[in-house]
C-alpha atoms as a PDB file:
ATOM      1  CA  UNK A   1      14.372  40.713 -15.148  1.00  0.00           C
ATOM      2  CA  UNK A   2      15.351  37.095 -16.139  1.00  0.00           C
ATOM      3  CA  UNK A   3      17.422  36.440 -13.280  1.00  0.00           C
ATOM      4  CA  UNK A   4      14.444  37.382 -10.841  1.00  0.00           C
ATOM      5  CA  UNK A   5      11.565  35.572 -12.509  1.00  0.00           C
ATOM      6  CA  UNK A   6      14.197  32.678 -12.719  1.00  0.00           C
ATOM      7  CA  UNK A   7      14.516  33.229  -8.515  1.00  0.00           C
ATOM      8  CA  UNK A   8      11.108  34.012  -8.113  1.00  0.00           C
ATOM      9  CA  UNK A   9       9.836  30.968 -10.306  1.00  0.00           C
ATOM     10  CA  UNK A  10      12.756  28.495  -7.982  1.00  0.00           C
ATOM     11  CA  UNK A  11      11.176  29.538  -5.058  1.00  0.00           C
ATOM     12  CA  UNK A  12       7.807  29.165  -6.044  1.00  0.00           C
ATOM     13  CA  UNK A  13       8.422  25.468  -7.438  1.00  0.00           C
ATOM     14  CA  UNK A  14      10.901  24.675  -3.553  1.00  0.00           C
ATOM     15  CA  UNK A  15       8.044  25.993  -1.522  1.00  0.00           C
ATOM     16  CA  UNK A  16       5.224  23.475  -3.365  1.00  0.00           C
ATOM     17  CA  UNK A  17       7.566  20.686  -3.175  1.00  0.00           C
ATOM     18  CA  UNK A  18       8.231  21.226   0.439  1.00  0.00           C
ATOM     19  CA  UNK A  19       4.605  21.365   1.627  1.00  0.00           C
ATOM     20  CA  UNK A  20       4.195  18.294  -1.147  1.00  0.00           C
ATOM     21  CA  UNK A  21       6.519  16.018   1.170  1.00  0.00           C
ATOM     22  CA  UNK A  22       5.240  15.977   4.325  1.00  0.00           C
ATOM     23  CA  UNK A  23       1.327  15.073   3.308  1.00  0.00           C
ATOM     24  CA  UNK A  24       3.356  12.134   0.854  1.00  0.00           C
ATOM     25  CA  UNK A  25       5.541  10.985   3.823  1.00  0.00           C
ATOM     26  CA  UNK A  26       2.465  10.689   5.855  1.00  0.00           C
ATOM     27  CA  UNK A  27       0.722   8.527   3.420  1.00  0.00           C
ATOM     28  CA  UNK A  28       3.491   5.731   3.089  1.00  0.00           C
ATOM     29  CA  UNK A  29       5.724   5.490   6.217  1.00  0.00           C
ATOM     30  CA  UNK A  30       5.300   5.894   9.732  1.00  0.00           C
ATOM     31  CA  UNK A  31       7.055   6.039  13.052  1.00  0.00           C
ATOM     32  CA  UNK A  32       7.287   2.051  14.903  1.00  0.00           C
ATOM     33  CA  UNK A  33       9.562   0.797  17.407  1.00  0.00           C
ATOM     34  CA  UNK A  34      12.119   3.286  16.977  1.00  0.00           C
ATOM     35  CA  UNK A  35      12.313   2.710  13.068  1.00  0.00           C
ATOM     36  CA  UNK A  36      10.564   3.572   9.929  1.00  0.00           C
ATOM     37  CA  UNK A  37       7.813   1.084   8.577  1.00  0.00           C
ATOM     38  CA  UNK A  38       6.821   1.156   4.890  1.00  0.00           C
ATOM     39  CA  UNK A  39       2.580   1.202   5.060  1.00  0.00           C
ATOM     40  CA  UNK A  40       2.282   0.666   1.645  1.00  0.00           C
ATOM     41  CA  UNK A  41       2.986  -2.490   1.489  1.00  0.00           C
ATOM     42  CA  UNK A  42       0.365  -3.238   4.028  1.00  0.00           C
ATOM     43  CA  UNK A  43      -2.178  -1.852   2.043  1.00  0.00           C
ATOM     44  CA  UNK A  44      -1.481  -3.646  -1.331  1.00  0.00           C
ATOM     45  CA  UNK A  45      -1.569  -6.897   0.338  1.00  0.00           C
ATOM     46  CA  UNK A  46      -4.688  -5.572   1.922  1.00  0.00           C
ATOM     47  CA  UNK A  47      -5.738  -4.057  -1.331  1.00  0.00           C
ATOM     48  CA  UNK A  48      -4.344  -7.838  -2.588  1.00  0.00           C
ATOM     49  CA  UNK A  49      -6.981  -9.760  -0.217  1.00  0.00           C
ATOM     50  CA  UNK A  50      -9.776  -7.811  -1.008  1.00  0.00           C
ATOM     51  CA  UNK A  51      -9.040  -8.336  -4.402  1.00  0.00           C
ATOM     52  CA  UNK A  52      -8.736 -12.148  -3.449  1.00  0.00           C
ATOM     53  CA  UNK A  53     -11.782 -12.885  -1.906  1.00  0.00           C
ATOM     54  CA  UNK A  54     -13.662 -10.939  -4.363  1.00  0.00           C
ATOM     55  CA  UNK A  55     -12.617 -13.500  -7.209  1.00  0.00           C
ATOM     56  CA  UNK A  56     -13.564 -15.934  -4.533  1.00  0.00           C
ATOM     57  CA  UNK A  57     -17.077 -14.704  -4.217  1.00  0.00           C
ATOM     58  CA  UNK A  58     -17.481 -14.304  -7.989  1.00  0.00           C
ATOM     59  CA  UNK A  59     -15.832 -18.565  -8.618  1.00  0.00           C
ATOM     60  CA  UNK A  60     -18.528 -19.707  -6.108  1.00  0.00           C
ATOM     61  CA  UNK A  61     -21.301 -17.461  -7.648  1.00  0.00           C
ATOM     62  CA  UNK A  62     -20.452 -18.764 -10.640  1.00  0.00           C
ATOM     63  CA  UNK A  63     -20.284 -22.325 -10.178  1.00  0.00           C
ATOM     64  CA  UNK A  64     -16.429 -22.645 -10.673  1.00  0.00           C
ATOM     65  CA  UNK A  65     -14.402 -26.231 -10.316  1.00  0.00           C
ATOM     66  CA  UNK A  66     -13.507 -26.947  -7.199  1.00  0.00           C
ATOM     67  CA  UNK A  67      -9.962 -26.799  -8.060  1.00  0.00           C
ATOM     68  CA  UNK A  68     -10.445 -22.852  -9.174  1.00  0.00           C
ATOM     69  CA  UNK A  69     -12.304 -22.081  -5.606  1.00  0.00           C
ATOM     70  CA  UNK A  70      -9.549 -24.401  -3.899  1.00  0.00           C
ATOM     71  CA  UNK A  71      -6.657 -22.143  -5.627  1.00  0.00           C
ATOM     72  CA  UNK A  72      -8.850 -18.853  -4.821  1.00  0.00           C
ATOM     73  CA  UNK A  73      -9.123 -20.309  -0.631  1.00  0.00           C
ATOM     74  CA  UNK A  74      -5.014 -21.079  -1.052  1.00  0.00           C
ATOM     75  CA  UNK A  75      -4.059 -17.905  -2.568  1.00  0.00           C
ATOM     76  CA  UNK A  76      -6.419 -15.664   0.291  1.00  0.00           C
ATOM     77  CA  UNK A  77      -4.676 -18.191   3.180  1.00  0.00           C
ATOM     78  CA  UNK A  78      -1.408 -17.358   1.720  1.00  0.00           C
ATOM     79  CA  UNK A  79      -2.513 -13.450   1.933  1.00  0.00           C
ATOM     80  CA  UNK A  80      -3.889 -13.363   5.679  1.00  0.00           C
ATOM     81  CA  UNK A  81      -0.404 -15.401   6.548  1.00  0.00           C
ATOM     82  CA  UNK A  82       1.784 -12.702   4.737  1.00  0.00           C
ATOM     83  CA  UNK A  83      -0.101  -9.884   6.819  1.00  0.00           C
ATOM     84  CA  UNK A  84       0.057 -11.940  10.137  1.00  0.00           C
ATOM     85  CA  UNK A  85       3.685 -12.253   9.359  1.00  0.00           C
ATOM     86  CA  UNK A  86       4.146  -8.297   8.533  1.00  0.00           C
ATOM     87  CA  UNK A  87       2.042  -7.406  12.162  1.00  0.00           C
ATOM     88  CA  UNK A  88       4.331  -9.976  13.880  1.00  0.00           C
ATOM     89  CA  UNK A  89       7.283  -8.230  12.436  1.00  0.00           C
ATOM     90  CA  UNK A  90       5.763  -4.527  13.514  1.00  0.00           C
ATOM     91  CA  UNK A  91       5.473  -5.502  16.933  1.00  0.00           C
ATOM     92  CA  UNK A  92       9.090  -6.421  17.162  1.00  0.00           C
END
């Protein structure tokens, strides 16, 4: 009676794992120019500019120095070059 629940319970645990994996893989990777790209990374440093220009928004509302607001503008130019750079790379 052991032996089967232990079976039963194995198979039970494989098959949600295996239907798990797919809708996971989907998420995070996907098929480009004959190779796997990671998408996650493409959405934190979206996630990253959003994030960004939000602080940027909040600085000016809030009558921040101009050296805060010019740090918030250098830090979202630096984020829109890293993503230019990751498309250029996809296209490759």
């Amino acid at each position: 009676m052991k032996i089967k629940n232990l079976v039963f319970s194995g198979l039970l645990a494989g098959s949600l794992v295996a239907s798990a994996v797919p809708a996971m893989a989907r998420d995070y990777w996907h098929w480009h120019n004959n190779r796997w790209d990671h998408r996650a990374d493409l959405r934190t440093e979206q996630a990253d500019l959003n994030h960004a220009q939000r602080q940027l928004n909040y600085d000016r509302a809030h009558h921040a120095s101009r050296r805060v607001i010019a740090a918030d503008e250098a830090r979202i130019r630096d984020i829109e070059r890293d993503l230019r750079d990751d498309h250029r790379m996809a296209r490759r």
